[in-house]
Protein backbone atom coordinates (compact mmCIF):
# COMPACT_ATOMS: atom_id res chain seq x y z
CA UNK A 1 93.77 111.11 76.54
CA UNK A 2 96.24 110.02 79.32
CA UNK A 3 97.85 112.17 81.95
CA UNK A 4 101.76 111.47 81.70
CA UNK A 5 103.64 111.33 84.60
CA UNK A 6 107.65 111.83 84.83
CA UNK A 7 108.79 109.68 87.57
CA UNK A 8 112.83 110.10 88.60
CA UNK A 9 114.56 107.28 89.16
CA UNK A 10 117.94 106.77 91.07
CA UNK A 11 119.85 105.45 88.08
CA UNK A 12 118.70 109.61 86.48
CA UNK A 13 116.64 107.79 83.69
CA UNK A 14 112.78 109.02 83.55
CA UNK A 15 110.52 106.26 82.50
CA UNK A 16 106.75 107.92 81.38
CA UNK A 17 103.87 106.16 82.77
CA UNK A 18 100.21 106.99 81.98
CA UNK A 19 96.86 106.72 83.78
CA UNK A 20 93.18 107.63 82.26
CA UNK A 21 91.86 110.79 81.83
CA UNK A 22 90.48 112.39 85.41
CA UNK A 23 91.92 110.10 87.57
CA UNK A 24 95.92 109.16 89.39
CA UNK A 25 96.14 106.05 90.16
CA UNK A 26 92.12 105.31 90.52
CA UNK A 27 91.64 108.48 92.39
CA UNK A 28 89.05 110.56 90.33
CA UNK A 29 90.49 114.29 89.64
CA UNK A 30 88.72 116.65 87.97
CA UNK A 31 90.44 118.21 84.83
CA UNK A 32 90.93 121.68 85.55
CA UNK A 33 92.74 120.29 88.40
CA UNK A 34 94.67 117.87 86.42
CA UNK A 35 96.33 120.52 84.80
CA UNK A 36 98.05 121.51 88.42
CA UNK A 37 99.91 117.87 87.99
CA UNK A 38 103.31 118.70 87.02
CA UNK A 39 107.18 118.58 88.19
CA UNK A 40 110.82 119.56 87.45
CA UNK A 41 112.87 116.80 85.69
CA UNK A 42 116.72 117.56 84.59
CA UNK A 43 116.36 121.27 85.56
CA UNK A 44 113.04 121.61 83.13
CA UNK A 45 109.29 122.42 84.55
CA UNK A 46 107.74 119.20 82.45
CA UNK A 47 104.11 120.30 82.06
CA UNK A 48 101.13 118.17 82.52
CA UNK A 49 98.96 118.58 78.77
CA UNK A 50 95.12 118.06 79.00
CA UNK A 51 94.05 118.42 75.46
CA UNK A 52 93.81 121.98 74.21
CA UNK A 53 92.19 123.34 77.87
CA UNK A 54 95.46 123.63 79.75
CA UNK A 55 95.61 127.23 80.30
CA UNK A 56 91.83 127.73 80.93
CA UNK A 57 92.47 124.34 83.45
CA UNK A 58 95.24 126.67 85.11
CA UNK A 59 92.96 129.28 85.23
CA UNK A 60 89.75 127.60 86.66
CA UNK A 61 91.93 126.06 89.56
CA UNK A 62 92.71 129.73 91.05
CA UNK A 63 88.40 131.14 90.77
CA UNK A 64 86.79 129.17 92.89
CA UNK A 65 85.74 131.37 95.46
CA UNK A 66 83.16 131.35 98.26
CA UNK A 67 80.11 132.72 98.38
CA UNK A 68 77.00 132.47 101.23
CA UNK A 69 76.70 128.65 100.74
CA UNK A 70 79.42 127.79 97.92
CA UNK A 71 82.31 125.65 97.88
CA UNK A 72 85.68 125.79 99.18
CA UNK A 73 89.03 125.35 98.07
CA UNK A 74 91.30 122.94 99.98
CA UNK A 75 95.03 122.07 98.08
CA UNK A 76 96.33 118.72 98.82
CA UNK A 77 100.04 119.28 98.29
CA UNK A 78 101.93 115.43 97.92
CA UNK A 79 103.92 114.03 95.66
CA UNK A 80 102.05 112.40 92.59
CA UNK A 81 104.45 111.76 90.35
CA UNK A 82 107.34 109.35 90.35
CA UNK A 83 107.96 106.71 92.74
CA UNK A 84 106.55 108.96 95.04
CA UNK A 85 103.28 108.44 93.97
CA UNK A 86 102.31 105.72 95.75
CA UNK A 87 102.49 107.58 98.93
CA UNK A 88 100.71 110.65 97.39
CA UNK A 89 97.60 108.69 95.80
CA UNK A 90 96.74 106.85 99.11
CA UNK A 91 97.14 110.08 101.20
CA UNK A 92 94.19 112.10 98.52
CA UNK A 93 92.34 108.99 98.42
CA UNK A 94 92.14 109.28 102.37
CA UNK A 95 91.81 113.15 102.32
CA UNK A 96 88.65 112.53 99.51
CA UNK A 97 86.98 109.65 101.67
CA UNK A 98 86.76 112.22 104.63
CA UNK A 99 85.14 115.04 101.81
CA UNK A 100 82.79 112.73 100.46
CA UNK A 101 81.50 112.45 103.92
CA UNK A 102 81.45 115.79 104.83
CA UNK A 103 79.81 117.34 101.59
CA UNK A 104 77.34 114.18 102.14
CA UNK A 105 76.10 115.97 105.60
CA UNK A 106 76.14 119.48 104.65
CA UNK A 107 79.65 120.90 104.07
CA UNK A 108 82.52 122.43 106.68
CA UNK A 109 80.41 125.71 107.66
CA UNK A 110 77.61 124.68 105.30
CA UNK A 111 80.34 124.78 102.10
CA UNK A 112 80.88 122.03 100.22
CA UNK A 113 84.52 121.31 99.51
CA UNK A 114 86.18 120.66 96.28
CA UNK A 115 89.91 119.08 96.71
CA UNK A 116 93.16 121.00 94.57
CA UNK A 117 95.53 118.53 94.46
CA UNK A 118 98.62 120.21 94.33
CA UNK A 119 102.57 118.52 93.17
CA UNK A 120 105.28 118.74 95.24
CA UNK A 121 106.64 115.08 93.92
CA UNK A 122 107.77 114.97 97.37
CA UNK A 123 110.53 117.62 96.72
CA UNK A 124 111.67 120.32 99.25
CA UNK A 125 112.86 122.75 96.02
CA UNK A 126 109.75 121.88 94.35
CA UNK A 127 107.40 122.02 97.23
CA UNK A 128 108.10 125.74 97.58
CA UNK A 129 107.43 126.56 93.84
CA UNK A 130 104.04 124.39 93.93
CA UNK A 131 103.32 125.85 97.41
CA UNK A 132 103.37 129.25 96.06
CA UNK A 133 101.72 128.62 93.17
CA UNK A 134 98.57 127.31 95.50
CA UNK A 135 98.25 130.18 97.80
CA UNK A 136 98.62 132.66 95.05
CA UNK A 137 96.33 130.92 92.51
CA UNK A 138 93.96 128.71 94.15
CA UNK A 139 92.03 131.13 96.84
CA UNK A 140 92.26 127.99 99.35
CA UNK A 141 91.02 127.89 102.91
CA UNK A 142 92.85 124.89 104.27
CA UNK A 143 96.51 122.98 102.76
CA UNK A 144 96.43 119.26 103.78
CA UNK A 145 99.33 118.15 102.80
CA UNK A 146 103.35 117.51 103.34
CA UNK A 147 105.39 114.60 104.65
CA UNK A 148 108.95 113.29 104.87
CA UNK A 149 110.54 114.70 102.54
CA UNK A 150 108.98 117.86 100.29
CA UNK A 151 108.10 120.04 103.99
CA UNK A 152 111.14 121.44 104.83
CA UNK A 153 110.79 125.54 103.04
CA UNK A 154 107.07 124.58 102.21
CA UNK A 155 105.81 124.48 105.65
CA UNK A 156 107.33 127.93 107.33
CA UNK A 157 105.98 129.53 104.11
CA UNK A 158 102.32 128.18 104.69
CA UNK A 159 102.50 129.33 108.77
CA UNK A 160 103.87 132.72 107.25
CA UNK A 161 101.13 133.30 105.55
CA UNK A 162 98.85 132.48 108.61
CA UNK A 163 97.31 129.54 106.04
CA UNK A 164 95.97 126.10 108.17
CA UNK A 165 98.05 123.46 107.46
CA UNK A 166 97.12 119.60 108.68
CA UNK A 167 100.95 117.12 107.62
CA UNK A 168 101.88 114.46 108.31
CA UNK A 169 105.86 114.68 108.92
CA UNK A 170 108.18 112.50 111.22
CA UNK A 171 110.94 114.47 111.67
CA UNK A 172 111.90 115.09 115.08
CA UNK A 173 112.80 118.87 113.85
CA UNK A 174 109.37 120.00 114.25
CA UNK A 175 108.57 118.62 117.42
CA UNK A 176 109.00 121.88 119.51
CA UNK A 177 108.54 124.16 116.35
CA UNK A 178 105.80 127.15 117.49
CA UNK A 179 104.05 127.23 114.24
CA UNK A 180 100.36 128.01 115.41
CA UNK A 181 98.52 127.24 111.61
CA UNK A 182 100.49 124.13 111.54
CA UNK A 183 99.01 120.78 113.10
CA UNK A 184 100.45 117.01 112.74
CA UNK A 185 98.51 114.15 111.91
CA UNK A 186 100.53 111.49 113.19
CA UNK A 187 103.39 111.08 115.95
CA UNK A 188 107.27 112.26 115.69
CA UNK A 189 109.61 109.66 114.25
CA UNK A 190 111.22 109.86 117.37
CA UNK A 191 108.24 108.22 119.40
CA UNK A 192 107.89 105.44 116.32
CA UNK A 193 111.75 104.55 116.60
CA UNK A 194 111.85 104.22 119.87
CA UNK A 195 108.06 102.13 119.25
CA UNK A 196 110.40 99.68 116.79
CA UNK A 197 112.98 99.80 119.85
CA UNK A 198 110.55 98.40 122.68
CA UNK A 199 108.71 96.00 120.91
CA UNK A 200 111.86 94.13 120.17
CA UNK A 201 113.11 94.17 123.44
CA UNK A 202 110.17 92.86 124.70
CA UNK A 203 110.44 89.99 122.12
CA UNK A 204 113.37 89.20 124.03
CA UNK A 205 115.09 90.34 121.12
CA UNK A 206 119.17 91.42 122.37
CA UNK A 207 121.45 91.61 119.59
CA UNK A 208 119.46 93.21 116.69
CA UNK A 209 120.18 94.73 113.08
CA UNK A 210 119.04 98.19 112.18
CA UNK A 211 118.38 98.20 108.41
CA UNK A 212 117.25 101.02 106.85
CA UNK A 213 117.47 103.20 104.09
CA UNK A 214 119.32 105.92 102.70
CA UNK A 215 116.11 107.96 102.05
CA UNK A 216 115.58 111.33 104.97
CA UNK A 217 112.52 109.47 105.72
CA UNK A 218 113.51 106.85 107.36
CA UNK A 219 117.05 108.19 108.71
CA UNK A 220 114.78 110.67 111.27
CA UNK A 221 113.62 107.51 112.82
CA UNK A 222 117.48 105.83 113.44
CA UNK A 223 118.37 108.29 116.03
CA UNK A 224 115.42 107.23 118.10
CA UNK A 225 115.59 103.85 117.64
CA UNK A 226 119.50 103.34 118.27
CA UNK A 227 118.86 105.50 121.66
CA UNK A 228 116.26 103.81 122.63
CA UNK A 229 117.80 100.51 121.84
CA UNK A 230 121.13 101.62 124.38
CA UNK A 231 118.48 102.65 127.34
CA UNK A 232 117.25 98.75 126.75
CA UNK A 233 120.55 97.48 126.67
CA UNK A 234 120.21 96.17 123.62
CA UNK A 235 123.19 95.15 121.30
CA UNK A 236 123.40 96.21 117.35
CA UNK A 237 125.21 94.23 115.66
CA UNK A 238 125.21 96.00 112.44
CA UNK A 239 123.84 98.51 110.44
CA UNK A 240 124.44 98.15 107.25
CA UNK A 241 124.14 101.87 104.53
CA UNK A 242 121.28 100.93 102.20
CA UNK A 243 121.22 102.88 99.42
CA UNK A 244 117.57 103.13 97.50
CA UNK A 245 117.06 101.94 94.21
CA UNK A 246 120.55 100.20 93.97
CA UNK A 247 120.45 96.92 91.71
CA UNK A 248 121.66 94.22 94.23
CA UNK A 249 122.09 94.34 98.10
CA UNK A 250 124.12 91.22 98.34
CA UNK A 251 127.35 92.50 100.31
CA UNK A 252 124.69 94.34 102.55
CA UNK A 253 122.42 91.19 103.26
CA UNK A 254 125.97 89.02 103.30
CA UNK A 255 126.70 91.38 106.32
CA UNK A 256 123.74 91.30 108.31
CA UNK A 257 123.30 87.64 108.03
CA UNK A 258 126.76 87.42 109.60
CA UNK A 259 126.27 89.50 112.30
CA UNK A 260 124.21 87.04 113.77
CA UNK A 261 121.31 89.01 114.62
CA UNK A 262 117.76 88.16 116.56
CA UNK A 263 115.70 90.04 114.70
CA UNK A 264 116.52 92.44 111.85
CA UNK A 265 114.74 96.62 112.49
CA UNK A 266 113.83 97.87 109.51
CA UNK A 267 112.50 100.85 107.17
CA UNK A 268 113.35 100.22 103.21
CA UNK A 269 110.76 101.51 100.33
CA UNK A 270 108.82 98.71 98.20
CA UNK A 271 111.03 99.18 95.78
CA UNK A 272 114.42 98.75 97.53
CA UNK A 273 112.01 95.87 99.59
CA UNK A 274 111.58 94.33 96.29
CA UNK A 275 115.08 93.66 95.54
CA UNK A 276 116.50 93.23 99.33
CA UNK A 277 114.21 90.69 100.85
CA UNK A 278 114.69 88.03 97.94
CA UNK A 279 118.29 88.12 98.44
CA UNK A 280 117.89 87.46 102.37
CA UNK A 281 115.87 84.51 101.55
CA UNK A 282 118.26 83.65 98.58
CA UNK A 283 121.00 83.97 101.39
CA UNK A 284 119.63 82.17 104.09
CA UNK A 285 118.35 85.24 106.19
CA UNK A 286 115.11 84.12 105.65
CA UNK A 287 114.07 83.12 109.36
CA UNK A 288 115.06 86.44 111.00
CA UNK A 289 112.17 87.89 112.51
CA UNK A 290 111.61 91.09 110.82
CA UNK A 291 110.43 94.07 112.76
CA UNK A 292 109.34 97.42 110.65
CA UNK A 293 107.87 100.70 110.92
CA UNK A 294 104.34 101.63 109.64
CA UNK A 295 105.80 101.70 105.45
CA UNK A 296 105.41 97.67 105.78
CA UNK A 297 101.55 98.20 106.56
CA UNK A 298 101.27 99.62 102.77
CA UNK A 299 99.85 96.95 100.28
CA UNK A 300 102.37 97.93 98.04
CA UNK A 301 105.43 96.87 100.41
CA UNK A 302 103.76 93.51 101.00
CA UNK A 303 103.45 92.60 97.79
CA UNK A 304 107.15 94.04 97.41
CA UNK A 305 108.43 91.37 100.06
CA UNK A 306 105.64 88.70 99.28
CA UNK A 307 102.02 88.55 101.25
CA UNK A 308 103.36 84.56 102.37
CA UNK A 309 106.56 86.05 103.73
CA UNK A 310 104.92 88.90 105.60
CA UNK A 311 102.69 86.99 107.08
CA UNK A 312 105.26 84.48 108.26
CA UNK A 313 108.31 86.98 109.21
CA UNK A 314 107.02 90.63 109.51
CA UNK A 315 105.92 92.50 112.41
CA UNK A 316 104.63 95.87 111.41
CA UNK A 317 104.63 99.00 113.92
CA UNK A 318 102.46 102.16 113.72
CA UNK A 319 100.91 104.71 115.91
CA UNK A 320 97.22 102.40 117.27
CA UNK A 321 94.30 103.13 115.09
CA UNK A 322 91.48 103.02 116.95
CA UNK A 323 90.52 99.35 115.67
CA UNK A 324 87.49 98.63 117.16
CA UNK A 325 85.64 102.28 117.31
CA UNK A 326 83.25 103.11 114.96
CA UNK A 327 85.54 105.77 113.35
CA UNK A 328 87.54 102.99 111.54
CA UNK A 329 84.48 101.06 110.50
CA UNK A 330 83.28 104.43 108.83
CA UNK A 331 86.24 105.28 107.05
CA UNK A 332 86.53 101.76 105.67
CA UNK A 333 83.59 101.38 104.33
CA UNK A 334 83.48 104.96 102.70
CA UNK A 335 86.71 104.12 101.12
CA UNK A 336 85.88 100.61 99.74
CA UNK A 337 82.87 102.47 97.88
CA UNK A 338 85.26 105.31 96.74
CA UNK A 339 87.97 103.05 95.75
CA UNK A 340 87.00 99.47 95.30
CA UNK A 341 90.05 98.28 97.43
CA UNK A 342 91.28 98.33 101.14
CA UNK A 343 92.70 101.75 102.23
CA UNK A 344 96.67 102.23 102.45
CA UNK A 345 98.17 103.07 106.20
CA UNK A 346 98.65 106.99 104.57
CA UNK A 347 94.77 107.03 103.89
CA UNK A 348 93.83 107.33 107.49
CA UNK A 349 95.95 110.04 108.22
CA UNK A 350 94.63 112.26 105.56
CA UNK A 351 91.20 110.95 106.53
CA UNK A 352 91.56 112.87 110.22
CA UNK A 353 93.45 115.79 109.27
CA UNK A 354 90.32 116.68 106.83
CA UNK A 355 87.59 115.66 109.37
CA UNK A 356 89.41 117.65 112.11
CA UNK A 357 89.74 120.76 110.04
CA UNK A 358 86.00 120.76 109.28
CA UNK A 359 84.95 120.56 112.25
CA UNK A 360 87.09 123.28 113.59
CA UNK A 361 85.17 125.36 110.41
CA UNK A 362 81.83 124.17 111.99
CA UNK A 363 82.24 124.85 115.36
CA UNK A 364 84.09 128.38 114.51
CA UNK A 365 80.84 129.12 112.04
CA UNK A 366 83.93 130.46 109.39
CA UNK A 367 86.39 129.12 107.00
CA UNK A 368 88.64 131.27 106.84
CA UNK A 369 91.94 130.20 108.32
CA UNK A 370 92.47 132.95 110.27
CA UNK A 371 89.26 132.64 112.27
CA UNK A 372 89.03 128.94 112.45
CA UNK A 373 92.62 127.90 113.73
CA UNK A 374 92.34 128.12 117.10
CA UNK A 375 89.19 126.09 117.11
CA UNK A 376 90.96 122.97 116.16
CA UNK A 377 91.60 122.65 119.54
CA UNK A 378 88.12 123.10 120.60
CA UNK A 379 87.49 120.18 118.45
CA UNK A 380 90.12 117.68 119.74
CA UNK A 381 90.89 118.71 123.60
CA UNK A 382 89.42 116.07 125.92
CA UNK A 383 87.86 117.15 128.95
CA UNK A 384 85.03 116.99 131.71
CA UNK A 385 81.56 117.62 129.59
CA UNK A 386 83.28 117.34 126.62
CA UNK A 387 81.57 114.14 123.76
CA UNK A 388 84.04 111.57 122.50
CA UNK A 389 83.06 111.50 118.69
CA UNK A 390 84.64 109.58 115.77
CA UNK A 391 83.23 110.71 112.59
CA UNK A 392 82.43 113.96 111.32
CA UNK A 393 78.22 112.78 111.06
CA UNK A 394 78.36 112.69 114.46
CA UNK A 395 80.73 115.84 115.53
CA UNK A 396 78.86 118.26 113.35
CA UNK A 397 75.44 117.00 114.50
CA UNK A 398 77.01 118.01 118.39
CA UNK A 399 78.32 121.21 117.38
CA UNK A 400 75.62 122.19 115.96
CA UNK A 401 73.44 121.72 119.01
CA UNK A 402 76.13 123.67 121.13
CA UNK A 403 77.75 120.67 122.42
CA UNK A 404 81.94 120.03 123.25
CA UNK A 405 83.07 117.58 121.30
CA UNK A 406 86.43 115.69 120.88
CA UNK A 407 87.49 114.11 117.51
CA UNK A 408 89.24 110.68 117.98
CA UNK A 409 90.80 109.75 115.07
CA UNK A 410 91.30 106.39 113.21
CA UNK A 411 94.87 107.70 112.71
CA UNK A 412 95.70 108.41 116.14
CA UNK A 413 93.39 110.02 118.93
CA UNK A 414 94.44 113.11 117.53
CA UNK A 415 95.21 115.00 121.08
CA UNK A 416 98.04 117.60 120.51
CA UNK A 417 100.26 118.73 122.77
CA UNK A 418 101.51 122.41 122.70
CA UNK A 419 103.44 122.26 119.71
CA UNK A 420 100.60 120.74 117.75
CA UNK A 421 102.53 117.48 117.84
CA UNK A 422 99.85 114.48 118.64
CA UNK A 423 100.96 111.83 121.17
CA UNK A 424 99.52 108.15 120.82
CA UNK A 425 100.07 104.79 121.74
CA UNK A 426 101.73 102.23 118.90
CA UNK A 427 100.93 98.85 117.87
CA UNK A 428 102.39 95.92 116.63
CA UNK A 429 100.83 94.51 113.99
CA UNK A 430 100.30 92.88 110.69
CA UNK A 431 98.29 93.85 107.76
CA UNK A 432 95.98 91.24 106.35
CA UNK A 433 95.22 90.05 102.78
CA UNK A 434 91.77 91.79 103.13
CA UNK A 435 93.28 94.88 104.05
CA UNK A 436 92.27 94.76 107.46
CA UNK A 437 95.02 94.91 110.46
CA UNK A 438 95.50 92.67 112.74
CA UNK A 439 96.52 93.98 116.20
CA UNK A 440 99.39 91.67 117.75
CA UNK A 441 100.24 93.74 121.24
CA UNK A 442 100.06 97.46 121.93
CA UNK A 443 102.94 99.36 122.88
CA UNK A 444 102.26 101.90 125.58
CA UNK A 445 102.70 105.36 125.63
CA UNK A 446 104.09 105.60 129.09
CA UNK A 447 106.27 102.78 128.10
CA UNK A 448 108.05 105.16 125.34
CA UNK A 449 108.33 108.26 127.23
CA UNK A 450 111.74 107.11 129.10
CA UNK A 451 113.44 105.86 125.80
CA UNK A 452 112.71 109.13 124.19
């Protein structure tokens, strides 16, 4: 038996594609959960059939409650179906690494933690039905989950409801929002555009393109980046509308390659990358540097635009993982077991938001939301007397000797500010054929706070 999978596509034609039994995309799901899997297509709720157990599935996903020293519930709302998937899979692949290690050493509070993932296919109409559907059905102590593009009526209704809630979504909109059960797991768009912005300019870069697409996801970050670029002084030259999913981008590559540009700053999805980087080559764009946000780190974009290509042409910028601490090394190799393949740039981010949360259970000696909030500050505030730690192995074994600890993340160092924003120095780099990342120069937070 297969679970089947309606993805939308821009052209409005649905194309079915299957994966095995208890698993999306590799990652193992358990069937009861499976069942959760589904999304609207054409106005219709298409359901997600798992042999004749579908309602008792349903069912199963909402009675797991906790006892003494039983497990916990913890939905993992993303979009897993569609073209969004491949955004969705890596991000409960990372959130899954980080429970595997955590039920290994004893459990958030002492409870081990069984993962609900949860469908929004990255839709902000369907995010609020699946949303719903979780806190009334699924007795859940923690939602890791949200991005670009599915958080928008999701994420008020989570705070509402005093639930925790760890996303990871650019938009600049939330980055004074008070929502006190809300916390980010990586940076505002606005710090990564103006990121793109400075590493440019300090290429020597002047008169530059700013390609990206039509998708909200990458349009948060052009605001930053096109300010930041004017503080610089820096010229555009063009910036072409790229719709996603469109057949050919031949007048739009005909027009950047005539604007003359030194470099090209870019956000497009693998599947718009697919089609719009063999027409640059095809049209003699194919020496412009190339300078892109963190999408380009994603195996699947590199193979969109061709690992040779990359390697030769792309500069890829993200919010600095901690490359060399032991935090990265841990993660990696806990995936690589997991998985059998090198870790997406979404994997990490899931990764910390999970840790983080648990320790915030341990240290507050409760999981239940309500107690355990406020404590994920305890767990990530730096300070005099206060342990850098960069695993959960090592954070729980602190706590639970009375210790201060702070988590540094492989994500980011995962310090908020007062609008549970996190701040964090970017990178430029390039993603490897191992699926490690090579670190090219860092980019300086104090070097980003006057282009913001």
């Amino acid at each position: 038996m297969s679970l089947r999978v309606i993805s939308r596509r821009a052209q409005g034609l649905a194309v079915a594609v299957s994966y095995p039994q208890g698993t999306i995309n590799g990652s193992n799901i358990e069937e009861a959960d499976m069942a959760r899997i589904s999304q609207r297509h054409g106005g219709l709720l298409a359901r997600v059939a798992v042999g004749t157990s579908l309602v008792l599935g349903i069912a199963a996903c909402g009675q797991s409650t906790s006892t003494a020293s039983g497990p916990v519930n913890v939905g993992v709302p993303a979009g897993y179906s569609g073209t969004t998937i491949i955004y969705g899979t890596p991000w409960f692949d990372g959130v899954q690494t980080a429970v595997n290690y955590i039920n290994k050493y004893g459990g958030a509070d002492g409870h081990k933690i069984h993962l609900i993932p949860v469908n929004t296919a990255s839709d902000p109409v369907d995010a609020v039905t699946a949303i719903r559907q979780m806190l009334a059905a699924d007795n859940i102590v923690l939602s890791i989950g949200l991005a670009a593009l599915d958080w928008t009526d999701a994420l008020p209704i989570l705070n509402q409801q005093k639930m925790v809630s760890f996303t990871h979504i650019g938009s600049p909109a939330i980055d004074k929002l008070n929502m006190p059960y809300s916390y980010s797991t990586g940076p505002s768009d606005a710090v990564e555009g103006a990121a793109v912005a400075e590493y440019a300019n300090s290429k020597g870069y002047h008169n530059v393109a700013v390609v990206f697409d039509a998708s909200q996801s990458a349009q948060t970050l052009v605001p930053s980046l096109t300010h930041a670029a004017g503080v610089l002084g820096m010229n555009i030259v063009t910036q072409p509308s790229i719709p996603v999913g469109a057949p050919s981008y031949e007048a739009e590559v005909q027009q950047i390659i005539n604007s003359h540009p030194d470099a090209i700053l870019l956000q497009l999805d693998p599947g718009t990358s697919g089609t719009f980087f063999p027409e640059l080559r095809a049209l003699g764009g194919a020496n412009i540097p190339i300078i892109a946000t963190d999408v380009s780190l994603d195996p699947n974009w590199v193979k969109a635009v061709g690992a040779s290509y990359y390697a030769a042409h792309v500069t890829s910028i993200e919010a600095a993982t901690q490359a060399t601490g032991p935090g990265l090394a841990t993660f990696n190799s806990g995936f690589e077991a997991q998985y059998h393949k090198a870790a997406a740039f979404l994997s990490i981010y899931g990764y910390d938001g999970m840790t983080v949360a648990a320790l915030a259970m341990d240290e507050a000696k409760s999981t239940d939301p309500s107690v355990y909030y406020s404590h994920v500050l305890d767990v990530t505030t730096p300070g005099p007397g206060i342990t850098n730690v960069y695993t959960y192995q090592q954070g729980a074994a602190l706590l639970a000797q009375g210790k201060k600890i702070k988590y540094v993340g492989v994500g980011s160092p995962d310090t908020y500010n007062q609008f549970h924003r996190v701040a964090a120095t970017f990178a430029a780099e390039q993603l490897q054929p191992s699926g490690t990342v090579t670190l090219i120069q860092n980019i300086p937070a104090i070097s980003l706070q006057p282009l913001l």
